[in-house]
C-alpha atoms as a PDB file:
ATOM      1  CA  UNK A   1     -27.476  37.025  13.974  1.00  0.00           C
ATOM      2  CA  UNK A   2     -25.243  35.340  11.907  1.00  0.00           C
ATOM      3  CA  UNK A   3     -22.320  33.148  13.626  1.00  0.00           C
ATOM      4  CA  UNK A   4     -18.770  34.176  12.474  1.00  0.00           C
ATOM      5  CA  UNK A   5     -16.640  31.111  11.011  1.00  0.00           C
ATOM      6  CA  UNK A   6     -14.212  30.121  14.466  1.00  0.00           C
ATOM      7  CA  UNK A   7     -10.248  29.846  12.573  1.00  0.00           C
ATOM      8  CA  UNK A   8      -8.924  26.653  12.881  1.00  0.00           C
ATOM      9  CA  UNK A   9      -5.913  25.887  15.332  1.00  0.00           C
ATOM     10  CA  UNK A  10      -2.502  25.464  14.053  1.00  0.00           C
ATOM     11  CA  UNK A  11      -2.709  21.332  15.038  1.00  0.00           C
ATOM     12  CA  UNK A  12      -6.073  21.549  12.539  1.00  0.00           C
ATOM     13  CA  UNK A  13      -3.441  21.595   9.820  1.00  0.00           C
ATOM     14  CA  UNK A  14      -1.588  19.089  10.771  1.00  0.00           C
ATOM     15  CA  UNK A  15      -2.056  15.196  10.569  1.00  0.00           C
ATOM     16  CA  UNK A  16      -0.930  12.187  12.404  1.00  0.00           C
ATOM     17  CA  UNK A  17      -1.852   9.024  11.703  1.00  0.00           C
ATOM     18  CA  UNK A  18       0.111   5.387  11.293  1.00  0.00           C
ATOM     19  CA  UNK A  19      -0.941   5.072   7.770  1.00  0.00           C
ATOM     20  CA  UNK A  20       0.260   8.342   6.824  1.00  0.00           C
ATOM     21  CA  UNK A  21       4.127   8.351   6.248  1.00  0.00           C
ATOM     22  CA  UNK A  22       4.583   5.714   9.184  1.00  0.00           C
ATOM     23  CA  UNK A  23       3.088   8.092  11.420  1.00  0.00           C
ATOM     24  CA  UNK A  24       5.354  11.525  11.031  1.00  0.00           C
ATOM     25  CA  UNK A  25       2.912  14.759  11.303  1.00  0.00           C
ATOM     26  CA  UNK A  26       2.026  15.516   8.103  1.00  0.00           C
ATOM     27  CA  UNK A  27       0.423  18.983   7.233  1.00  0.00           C
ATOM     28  CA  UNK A  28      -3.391  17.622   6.169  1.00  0.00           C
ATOM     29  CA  UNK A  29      -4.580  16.577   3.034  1.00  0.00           C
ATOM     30  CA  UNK A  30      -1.236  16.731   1.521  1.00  0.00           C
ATOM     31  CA  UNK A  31       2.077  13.947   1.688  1.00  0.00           C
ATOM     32  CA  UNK A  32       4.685  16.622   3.229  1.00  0.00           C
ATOM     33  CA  UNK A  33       5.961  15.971   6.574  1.00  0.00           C
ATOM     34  CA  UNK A  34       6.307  18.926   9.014  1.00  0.00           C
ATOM     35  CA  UNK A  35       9.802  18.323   9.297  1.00  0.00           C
ATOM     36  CA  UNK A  36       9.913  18.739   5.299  1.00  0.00           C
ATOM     37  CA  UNK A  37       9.013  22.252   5.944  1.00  0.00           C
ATOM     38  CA  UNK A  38      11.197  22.554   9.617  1.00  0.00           C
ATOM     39  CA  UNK A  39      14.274  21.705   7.374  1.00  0.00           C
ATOM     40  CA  UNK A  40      13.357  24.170   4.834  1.00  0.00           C
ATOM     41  CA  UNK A  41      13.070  27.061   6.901  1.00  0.00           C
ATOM     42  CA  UNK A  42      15.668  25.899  10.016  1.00  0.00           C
ATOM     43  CA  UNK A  43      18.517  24.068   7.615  1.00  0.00           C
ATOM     44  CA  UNK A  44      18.276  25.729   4.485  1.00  0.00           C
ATOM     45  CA  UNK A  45      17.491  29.445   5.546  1.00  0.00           C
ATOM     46  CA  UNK A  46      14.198  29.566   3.521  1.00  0.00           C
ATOM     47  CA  UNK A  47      11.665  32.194   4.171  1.00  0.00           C
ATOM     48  CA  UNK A  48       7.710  30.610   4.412  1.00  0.00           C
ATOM     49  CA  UNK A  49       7.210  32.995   1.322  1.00  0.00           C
ATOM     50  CA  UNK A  50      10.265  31.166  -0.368  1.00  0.00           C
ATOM     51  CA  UNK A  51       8.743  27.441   1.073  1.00  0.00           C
ATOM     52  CA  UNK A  52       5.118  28.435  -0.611  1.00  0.00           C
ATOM     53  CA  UNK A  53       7.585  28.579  -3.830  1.00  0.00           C
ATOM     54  CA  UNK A  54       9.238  25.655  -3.457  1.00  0.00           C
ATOM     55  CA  UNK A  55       5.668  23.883  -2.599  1.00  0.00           C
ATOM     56  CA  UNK A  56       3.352  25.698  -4.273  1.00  0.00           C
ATOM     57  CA  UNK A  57       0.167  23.594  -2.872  1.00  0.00           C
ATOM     58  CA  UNK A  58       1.160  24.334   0.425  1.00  0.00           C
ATOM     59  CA  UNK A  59      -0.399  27.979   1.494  1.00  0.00           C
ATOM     60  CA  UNK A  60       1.496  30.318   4.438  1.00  0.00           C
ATOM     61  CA  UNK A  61      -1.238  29.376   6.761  1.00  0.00           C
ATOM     62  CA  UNK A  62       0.154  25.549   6.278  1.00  0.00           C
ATOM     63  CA  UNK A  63       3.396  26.402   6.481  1.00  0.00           C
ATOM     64  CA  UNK A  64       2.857  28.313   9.753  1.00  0.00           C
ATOM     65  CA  UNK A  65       0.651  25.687  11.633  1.00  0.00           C
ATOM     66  CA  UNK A  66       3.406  23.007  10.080  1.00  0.00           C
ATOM     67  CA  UNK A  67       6.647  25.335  11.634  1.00  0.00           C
ATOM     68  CA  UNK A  68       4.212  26.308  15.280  1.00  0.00           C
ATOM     69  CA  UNK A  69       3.849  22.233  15.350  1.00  0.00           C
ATOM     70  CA  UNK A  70       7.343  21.766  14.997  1.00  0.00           C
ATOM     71  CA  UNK A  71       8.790  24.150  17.801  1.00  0.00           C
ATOM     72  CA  UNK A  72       6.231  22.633  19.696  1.00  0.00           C
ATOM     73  CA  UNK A  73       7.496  19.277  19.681  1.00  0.00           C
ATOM     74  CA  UNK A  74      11.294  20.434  18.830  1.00  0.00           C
ATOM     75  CA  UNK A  75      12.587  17.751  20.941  1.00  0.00           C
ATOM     76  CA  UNK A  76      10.704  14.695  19.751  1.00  0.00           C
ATOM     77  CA  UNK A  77      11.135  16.212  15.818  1.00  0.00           C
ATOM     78  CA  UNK A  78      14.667  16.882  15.762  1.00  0.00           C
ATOM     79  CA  UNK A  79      15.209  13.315  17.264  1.00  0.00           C
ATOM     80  CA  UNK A  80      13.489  11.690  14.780  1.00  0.00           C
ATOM     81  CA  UNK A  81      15.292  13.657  11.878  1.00  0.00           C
ATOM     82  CA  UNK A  82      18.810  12.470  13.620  1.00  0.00           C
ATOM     83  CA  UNK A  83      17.743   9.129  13.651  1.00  0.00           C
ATOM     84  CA  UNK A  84      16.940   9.458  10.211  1.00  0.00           C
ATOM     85  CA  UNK A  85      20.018  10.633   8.736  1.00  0.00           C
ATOM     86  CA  UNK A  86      22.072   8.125  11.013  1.00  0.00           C
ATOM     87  CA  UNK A  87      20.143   5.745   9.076  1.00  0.00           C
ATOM     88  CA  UNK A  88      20.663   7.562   5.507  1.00  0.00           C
ATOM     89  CA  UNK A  89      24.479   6.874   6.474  1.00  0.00           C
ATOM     90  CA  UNK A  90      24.146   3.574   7.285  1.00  0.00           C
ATOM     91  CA  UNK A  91      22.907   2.755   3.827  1.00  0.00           C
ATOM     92  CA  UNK A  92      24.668   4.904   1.658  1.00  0.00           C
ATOM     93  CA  UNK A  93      27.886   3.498   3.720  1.00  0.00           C
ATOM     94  CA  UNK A  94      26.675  -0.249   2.870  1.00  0.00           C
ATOM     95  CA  UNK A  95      25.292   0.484  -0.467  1.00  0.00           C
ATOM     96  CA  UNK A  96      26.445   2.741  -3.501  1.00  0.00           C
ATOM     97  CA  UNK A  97      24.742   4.175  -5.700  1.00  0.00           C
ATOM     98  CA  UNK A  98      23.922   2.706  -8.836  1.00  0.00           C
ATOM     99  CA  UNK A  99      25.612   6.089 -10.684  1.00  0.00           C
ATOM    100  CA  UNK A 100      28.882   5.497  -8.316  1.00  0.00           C
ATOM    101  CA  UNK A 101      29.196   2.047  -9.783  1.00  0.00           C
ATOM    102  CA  UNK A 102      28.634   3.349 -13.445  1.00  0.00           C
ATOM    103  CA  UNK A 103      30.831   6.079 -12.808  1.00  0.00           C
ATOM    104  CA  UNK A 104      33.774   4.044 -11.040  1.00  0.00           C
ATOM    105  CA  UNK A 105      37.451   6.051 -10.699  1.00  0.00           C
ATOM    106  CA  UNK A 106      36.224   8.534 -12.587  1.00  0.00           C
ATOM    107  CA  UNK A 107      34.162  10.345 -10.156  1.00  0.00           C
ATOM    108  CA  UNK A 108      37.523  11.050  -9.049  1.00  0.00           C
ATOM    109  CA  UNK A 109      39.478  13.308 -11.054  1.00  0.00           C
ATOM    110  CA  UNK A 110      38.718  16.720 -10.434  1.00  0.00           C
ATOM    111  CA  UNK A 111      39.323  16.029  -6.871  1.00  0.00           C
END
């Protein structure tokens, strides 16, 4: 008899280690964060079909596994994207941009 091939879970896809984008779940084998995808489809209104486009290495599998492991740590995920853009403003309030300085008043005038 032969043995059927067992699918693998949704947290199969997905990848958490400290070595790996300073520990953020990562869908395997690949660089992009779940919350990459979360803020695709939650933020940004993108369909998976539409996120497959947009990362075309990324299969619908992937990007299902990488949106069921983000509801199921919702809490902990959306935190840590928070924290992140607090951060983002921090920097951008301390720091501008090299094309801000080149730019100077003139970014201004249709305003």
């Amino acid at each position: 008899m032969a043995k059927t091939k067992s699918k693998a879970k949704a947290e199969g896809y997905i990848d958490r280690r400290s070595v790996v984008r300073g520990g953020a779940p990562v869908i395997a084998g690949t660089g992009i964060k779940v919350l990459d995808v979360a803020v695709r489809y939650e933020v940004m209104g993108m369909t998976p079909e539409e996120i497959m486009v947009a990362l075309p290495h990324l299969d619908l599998p992937r990007i299902h596994a990488a949106l069921s492991y983000y509801y199921a740590h919702k809490t902990e995920l959306d935190r840590e994207w928070k924290k992140s853009l607090r951060k983002i403003g921090r920097l951008r309030a301390a720091q501008t941009s090299i094309l801000e300085q080149k730019l100077g008043s003139a970014k201004n005038l249709h305003r």
